[in-house]
Protein backbone atom coordinates (compact mmCIF):
# COMPACT_ATOMS: atom_id res chain seq x y z
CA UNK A 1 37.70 126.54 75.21
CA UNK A 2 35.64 125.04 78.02
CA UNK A 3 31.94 126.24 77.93
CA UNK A 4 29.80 127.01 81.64
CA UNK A 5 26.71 126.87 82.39
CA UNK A 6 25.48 129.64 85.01
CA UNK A 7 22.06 129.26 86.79
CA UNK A 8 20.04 132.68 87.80
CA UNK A 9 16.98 132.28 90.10
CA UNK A 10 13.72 133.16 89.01
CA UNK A 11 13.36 135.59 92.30
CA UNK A 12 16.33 137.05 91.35
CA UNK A 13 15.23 141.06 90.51
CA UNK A 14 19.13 143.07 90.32
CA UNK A 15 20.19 142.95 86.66
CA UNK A 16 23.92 143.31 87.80
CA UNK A 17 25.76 140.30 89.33
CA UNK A 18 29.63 140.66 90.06
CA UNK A 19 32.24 137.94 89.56
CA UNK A 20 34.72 136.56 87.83
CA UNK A 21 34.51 134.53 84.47
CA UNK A 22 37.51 132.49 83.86
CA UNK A 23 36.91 130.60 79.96
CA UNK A 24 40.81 129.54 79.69
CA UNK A 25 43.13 129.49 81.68
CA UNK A 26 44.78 133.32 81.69
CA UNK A 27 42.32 134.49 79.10
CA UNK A 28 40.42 136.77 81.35
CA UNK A 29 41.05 139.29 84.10
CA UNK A 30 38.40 139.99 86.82
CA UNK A 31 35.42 141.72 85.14
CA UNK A 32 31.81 142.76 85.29
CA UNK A 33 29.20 140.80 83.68
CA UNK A 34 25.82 141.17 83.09
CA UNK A 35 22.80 138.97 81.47
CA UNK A 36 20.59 140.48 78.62
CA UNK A 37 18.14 137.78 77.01
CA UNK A 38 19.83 135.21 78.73
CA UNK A 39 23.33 136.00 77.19
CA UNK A 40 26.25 136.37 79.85
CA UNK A 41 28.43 140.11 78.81
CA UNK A 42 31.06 140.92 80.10
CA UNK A 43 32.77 144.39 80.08
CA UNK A 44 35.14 146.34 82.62
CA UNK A 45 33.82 148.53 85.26
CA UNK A 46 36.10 150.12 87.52
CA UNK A 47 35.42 151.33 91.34
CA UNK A 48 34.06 154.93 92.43
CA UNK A 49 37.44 155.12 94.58
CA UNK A 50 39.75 154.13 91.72
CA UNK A 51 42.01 156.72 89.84
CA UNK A 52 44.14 157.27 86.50
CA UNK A 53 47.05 155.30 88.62
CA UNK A 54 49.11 154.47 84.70
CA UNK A 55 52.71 155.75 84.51
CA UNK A 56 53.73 159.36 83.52
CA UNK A 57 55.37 159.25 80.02
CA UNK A 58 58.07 161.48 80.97
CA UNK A 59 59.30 158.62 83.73
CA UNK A 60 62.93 157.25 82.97
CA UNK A 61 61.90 154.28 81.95
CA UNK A 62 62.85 152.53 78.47
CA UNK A 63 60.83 153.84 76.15
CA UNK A 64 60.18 150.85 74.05
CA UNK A 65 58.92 149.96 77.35
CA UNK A 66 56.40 152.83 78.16
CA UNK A 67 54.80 152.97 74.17
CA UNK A 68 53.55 149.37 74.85
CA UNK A 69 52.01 150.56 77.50
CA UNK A 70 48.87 151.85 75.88
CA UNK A 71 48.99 148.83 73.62
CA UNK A 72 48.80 146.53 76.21
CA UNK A 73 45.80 148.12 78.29
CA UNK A 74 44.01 148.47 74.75
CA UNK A 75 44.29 144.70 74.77
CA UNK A 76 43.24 143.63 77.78
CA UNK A 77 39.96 145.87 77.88
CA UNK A 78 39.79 144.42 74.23
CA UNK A 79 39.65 140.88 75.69
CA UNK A 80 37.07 141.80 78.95
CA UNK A 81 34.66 143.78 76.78
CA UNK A 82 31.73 141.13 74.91
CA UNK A 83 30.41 143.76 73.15
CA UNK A 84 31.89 146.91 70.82
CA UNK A 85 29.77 149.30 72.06
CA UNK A 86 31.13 148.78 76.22
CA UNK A 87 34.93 148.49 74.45
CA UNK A 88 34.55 151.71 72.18
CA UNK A 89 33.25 153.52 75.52
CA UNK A 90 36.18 152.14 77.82
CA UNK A 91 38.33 153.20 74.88
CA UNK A 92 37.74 156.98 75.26
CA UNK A 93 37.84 156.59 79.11
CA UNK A 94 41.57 155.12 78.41
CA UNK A 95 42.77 157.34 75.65
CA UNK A 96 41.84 160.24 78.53
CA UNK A 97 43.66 158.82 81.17
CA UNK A 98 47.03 158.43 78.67
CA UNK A 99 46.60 161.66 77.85
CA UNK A 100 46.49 162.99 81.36
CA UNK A 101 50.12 160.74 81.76
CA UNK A 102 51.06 162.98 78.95
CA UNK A 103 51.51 160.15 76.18
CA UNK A 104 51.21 161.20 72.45
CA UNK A 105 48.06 161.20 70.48
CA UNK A 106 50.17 159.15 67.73
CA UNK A 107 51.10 155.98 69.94
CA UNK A 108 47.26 156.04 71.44
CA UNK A 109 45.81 155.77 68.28
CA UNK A 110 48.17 153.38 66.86
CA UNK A 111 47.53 151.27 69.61
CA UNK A 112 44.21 151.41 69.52
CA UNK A 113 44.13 150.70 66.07
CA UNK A 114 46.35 147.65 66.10
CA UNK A 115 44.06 146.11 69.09
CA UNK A 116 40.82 147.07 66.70
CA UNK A 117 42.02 145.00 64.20
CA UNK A 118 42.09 141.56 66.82
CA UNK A 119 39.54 138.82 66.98
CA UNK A 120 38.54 138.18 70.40
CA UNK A 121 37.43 134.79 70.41
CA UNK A 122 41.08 134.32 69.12
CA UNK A 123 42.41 136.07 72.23
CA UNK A 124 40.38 134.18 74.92
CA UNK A 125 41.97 131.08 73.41
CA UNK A 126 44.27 129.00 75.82
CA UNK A 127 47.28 129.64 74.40
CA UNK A 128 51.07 127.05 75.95
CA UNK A 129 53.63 129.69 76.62
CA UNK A 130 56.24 126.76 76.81
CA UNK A 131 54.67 125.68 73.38
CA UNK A 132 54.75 128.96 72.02
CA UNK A 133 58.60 129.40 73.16
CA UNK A 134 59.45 125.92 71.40
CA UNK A 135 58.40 127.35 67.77
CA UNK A 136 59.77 130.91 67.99
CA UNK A 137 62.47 131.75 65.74
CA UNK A 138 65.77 132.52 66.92
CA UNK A 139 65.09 131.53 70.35
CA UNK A 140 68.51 129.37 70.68
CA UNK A 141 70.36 132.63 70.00
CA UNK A 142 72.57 134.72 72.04
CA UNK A 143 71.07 137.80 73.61
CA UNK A 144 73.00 140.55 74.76
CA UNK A 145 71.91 141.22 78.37
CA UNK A 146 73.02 144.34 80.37
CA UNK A 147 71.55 146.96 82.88
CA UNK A 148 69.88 149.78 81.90
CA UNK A 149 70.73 153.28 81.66
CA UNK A 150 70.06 156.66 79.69
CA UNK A 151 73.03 155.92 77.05
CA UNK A 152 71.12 152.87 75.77
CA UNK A 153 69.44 154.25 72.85
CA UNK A 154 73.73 155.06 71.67
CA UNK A 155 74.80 151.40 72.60
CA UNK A 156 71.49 149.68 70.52
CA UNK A 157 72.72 151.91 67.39
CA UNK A 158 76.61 151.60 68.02
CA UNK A 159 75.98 147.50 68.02
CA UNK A 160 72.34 147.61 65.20
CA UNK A 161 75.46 149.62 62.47
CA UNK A 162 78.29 147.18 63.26
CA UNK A 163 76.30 143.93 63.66
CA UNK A 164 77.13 142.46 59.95
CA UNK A 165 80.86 142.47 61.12
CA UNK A 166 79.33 139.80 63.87
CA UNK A 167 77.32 138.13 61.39
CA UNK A 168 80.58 137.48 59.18
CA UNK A 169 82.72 135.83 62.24
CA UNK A 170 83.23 132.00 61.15
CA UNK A 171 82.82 131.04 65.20
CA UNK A 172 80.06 132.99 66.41
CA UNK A 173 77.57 133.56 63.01
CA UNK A 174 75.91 130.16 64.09
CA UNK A 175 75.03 131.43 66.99
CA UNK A 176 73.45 135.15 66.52
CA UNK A 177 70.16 135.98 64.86
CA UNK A 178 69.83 138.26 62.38
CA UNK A 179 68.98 140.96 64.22
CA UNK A 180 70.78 141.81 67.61
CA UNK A 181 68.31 141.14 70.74
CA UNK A 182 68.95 143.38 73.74
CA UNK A 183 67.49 142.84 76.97
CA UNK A 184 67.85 145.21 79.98
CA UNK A 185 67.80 144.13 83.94
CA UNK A 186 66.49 146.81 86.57
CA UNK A 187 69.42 148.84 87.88
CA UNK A 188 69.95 149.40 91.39
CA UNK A 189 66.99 151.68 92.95
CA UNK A 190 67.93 154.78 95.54
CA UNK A 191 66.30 152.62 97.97
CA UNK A 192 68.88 149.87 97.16
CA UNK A 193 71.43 152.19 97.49
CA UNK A 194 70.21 154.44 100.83
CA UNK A 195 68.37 152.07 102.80
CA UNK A 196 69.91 150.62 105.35
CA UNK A 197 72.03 153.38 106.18
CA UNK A 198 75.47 151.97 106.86
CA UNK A 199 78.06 154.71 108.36
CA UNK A 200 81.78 153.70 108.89
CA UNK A 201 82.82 153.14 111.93
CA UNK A 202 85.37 156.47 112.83
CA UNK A 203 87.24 154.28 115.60
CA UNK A 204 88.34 150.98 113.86
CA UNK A 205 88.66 148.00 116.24
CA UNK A 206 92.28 146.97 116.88
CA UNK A 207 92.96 143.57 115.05
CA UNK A 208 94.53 140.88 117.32
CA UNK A 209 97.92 139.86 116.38
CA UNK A 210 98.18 136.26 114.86
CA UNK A 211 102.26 136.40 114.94
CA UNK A 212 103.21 137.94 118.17
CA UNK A 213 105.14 140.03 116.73
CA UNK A 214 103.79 143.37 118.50
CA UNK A 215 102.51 144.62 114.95
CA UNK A 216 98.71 144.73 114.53
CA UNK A 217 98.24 145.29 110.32
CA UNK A 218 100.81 144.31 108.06
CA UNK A 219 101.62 141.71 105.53
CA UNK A 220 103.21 138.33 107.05
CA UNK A 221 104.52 135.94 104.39
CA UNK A 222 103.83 132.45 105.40
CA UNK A 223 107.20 131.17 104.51
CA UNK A 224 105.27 127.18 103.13
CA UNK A 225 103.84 128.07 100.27
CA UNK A 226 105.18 128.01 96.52
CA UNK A 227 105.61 131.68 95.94
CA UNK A 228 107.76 132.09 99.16
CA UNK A 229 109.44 129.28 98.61
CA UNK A 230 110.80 131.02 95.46
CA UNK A 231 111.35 134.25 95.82
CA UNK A 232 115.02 135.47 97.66
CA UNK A 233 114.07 138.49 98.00
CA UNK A 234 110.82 138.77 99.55
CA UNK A 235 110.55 139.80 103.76
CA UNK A 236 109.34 138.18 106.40
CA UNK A 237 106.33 140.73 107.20
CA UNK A 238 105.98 144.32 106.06
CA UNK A 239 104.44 147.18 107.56
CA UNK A 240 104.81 150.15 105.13
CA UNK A 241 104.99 150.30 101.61
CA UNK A 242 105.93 152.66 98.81
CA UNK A 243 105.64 154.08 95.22
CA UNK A 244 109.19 153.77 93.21
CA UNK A 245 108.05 156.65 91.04
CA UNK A 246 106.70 159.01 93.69
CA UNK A 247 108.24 157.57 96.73
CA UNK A 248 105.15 158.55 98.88
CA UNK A 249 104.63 155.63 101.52
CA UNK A 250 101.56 153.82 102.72
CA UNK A 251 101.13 152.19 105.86
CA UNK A 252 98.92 148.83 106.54
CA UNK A 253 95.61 148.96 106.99
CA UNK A 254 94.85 145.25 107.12
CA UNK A 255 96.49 141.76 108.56
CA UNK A 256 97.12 140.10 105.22
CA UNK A 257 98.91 136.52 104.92
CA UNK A 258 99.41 134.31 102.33
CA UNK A 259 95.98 132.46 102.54
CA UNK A 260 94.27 135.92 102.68
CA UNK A 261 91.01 136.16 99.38
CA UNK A 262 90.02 138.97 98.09
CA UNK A 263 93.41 140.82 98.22
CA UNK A 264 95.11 143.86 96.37
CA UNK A 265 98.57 142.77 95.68
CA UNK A 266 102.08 144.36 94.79
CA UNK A 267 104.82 142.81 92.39
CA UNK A 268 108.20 144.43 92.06
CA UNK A 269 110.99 143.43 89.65
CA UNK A 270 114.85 143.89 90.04
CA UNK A 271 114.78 146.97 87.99
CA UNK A 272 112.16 148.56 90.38
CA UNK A 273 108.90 148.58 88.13
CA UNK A 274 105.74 147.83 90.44
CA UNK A 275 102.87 146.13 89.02
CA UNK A 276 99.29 145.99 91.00
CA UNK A 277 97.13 143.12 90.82
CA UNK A 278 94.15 141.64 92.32
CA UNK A 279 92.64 138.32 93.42
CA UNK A 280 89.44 136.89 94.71
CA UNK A 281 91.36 133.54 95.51
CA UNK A 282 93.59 133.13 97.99
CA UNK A 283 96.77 134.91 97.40
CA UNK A 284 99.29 132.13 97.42
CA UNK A 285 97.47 130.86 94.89
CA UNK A 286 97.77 133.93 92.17
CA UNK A 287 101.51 134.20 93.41
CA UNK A 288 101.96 130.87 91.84
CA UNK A 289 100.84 131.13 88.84
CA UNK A 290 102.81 134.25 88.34
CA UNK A 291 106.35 132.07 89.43
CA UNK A 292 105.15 129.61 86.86
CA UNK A 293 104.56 132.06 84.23
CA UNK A 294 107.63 133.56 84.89
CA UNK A 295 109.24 130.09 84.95
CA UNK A 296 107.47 129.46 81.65
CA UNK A 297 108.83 132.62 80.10
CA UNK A 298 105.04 133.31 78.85
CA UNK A 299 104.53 136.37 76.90
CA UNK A 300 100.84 136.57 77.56
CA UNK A 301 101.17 138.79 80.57
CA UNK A 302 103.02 141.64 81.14
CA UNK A 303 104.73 140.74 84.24
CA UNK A 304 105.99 137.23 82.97
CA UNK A 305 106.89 139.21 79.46
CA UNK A 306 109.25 141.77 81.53
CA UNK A 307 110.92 139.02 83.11
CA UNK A 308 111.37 136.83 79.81
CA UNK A 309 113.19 139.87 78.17
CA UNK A 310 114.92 141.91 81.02
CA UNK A 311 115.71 138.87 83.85
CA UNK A 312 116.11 136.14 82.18
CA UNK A 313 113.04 134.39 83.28
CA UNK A 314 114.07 133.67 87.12
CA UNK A 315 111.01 133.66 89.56
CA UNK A 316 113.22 133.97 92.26
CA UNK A 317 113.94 137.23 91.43
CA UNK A 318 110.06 138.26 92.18
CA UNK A 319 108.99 140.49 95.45
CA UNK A 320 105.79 140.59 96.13
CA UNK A 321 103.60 141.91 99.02
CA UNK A 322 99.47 142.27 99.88
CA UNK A 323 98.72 145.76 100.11
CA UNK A 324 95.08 145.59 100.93
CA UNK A 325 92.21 143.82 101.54
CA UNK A 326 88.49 143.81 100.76
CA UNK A 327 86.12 141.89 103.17
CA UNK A 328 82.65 140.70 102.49
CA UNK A 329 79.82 143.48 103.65
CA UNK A 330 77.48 142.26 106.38
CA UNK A 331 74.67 143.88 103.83
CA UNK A 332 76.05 141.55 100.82
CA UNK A 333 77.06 143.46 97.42
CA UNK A 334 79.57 143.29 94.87
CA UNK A 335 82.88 141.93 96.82
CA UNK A 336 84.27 141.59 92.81
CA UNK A 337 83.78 145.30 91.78
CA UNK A 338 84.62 146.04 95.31
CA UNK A 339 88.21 144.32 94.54
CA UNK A 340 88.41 145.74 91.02
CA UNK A 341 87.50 149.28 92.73
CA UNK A 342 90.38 148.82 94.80
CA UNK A 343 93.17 147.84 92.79
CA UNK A 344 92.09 150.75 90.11
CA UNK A 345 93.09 153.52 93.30
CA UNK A 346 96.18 151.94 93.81
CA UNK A 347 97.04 151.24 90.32
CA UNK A 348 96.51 155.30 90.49
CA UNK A 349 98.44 156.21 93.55
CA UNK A 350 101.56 154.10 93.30
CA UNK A 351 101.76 155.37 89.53
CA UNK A 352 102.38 151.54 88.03
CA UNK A 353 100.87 152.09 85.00
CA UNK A 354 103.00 151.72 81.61
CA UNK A 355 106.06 153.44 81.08
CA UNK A 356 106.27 154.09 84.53
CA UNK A 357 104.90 150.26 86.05
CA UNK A 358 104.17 147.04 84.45
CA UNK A 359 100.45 147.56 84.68
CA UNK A 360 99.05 147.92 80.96
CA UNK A 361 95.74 148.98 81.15
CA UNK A 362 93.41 150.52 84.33
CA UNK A 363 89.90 149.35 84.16
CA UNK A 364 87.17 152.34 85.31
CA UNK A 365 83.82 150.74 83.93
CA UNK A 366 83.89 149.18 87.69
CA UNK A 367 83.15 153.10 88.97
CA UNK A 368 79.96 153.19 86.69
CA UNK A 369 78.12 149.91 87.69
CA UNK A 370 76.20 151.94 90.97
């Protein structure tokens, strides 16, 4: 701790002298201070204008979060106050304004009582942060990180009560702590969500047409690349498609080719099953690695399983069409969820799901993330 040595004048006649004391670096806010007998005090005065401005307990906040609250403005008026006397009075002037916020009597007191107990010369002390991070336990472990919402208090307990199962995995009990650590982002704000306002257009420009082929939105197969290459059975372009359960059709919305990203696409076996997929690559390049899957005869995915058992793995055999595509917002977001969105609809309207598709599962945690 680096000592200072302040110089009054003689001539000088006001008792009360604002500024700033730093002793460490960090160690002190801006305070009051005030010289009796030559000592320098310091305490916290606030400003005639100022108001209770803390947080209302009943905000929707976590509420690990809002207890600490009182704790931590116990501890810095703790740190600014010299003397006992100017904390114990700023103490009652804080426990009212908590109270006003609505926060209990229990977590006042217990904060106050945990800052009471504090030395603080020991809290003025310069203290390294990076220093301080190097020597705390567990600080190489994994931490569960994920946005926060008013089911979290059911999560921390669902994953505090089956945590030992963790702890016994050969592979990953190296690499927890003992205790799970959970650590929350900031959701999206209204603001986020409202502002700019961003209405769709109700007359949707007319697309030029790449092909010449008089057709504006369709799907045009590009005829070079692996997947066409392949398949026998796949057409040229194709304007309208349909469900092979509920044989309700669908026009094009989109020009979608081969090299199109971030695409919505439809398989379709001999025996008529559909299966919907999506990609944020270009599509010729997912295409392939279903043909070589196929080729393969891997039973890791459910459209190169079918084949393997019912079609004797031939890739040729494989139809497959883009059905839709998502394009980048001018106002940035999510284009992955955006995708994922997408394919879930479809995966609903064209009824692919197993028994009646090839699709296996249908993912709706994307619908939750806003």
């Amino acid at each position: 701790m680096k000592l200072y040595t302040v110089g009054v004048s003689t001539m000088f006649v006001r008792s009360w002298v604002s500024l700033t004391c730093k002793l460490t670096a960090g160690s002190l806010s801006a305070c009051w201070c005030r010289f009796t007998s030559d000592v320098l005090h310091q305490f916290r005065r606030c400003k005639p204008t100022d108001c209770n401005g803390y947080i209302l307990r009943t905000s929707c906040h976590h509420k690990k979060w809002l207890k600490n609250i009182p704790y931590s403005q116990f501890n810095r008026i703790r740190r600014n106050c010299s003397k006992n006397i100017d904390y114990e009075k700023e103490s009652v002037i804080l426990t009212e304004q908590f109270k006003e916020k609505g926060y209990e009597d229990t977590v006042i007191k217990h904060a106050k009582i945990l800052c009471d107990k504090k030395n603080r010369n020991e809290m003025l002390e310069n203290k390294n942060k990076k220093e301080k991070k190097r020597t705390t336990p567990d600080n190489n472990f994994i931490q569960f990180i994920t946005t926060y919402n008013n089911s979290n208090k059911e999560l921390e307990t669902i994953i505090q009560r089956h945590w030992h199962i963790l702890l016994k995995d050969k592979d990953l009990q190296e690499h927890l702590s003992t205790n799970p650590r959970i650590i929350y982002k900031k959701p999206r704000t209204i603001k986020q969500m409202l502002v700019p306002s961003c209405l769709p257009l109700t007359i949707q420009k007319q697309q030029s047409d790449p092909f010449n082929t008089g057709i504006s939105n369709g799907f045009f197969a590009c005829r070079t690349c692996k997947g066409c290459k392949t398949s026998k059975v796949n057409e040229r372009n194709v304007t309208i498609f349909k469900s092979n359960i509920t044989n309700a059709e669908f026009a094009m919305k989109d020009i979608i080719t081969c090299n199109s990203n971030n695409v919505i696409y439809l398989l379709q076996c001999p025996c008529n099953l559909q299966y919907i997929g999506r990609t944020n690559r270009h599509l010729k390049i997912r295409i392939g690695e279903h043909m070589n899957n196929i080729k393969k005869g891997l039973m890791t995915h459910c459209v190169s399983a079918h084949f393997k058992v019912h079609h004797n793995p031939d890739p040729s055999l494989l139809k497959f069409i883009g059905i839709a595509l998502k394009k980048t917002h001018w106002r940035g977001g999510d284009i992955v969820n955006a995708v994922l969105r997408e394919e879930t609809q479809w995966i609903h309207r064209l009824k692919t799901l197993t028994p009646q598709g090839l699709n296996i599962d249908i993912d709706l945690k994307c619908f939750l993330n806003d």
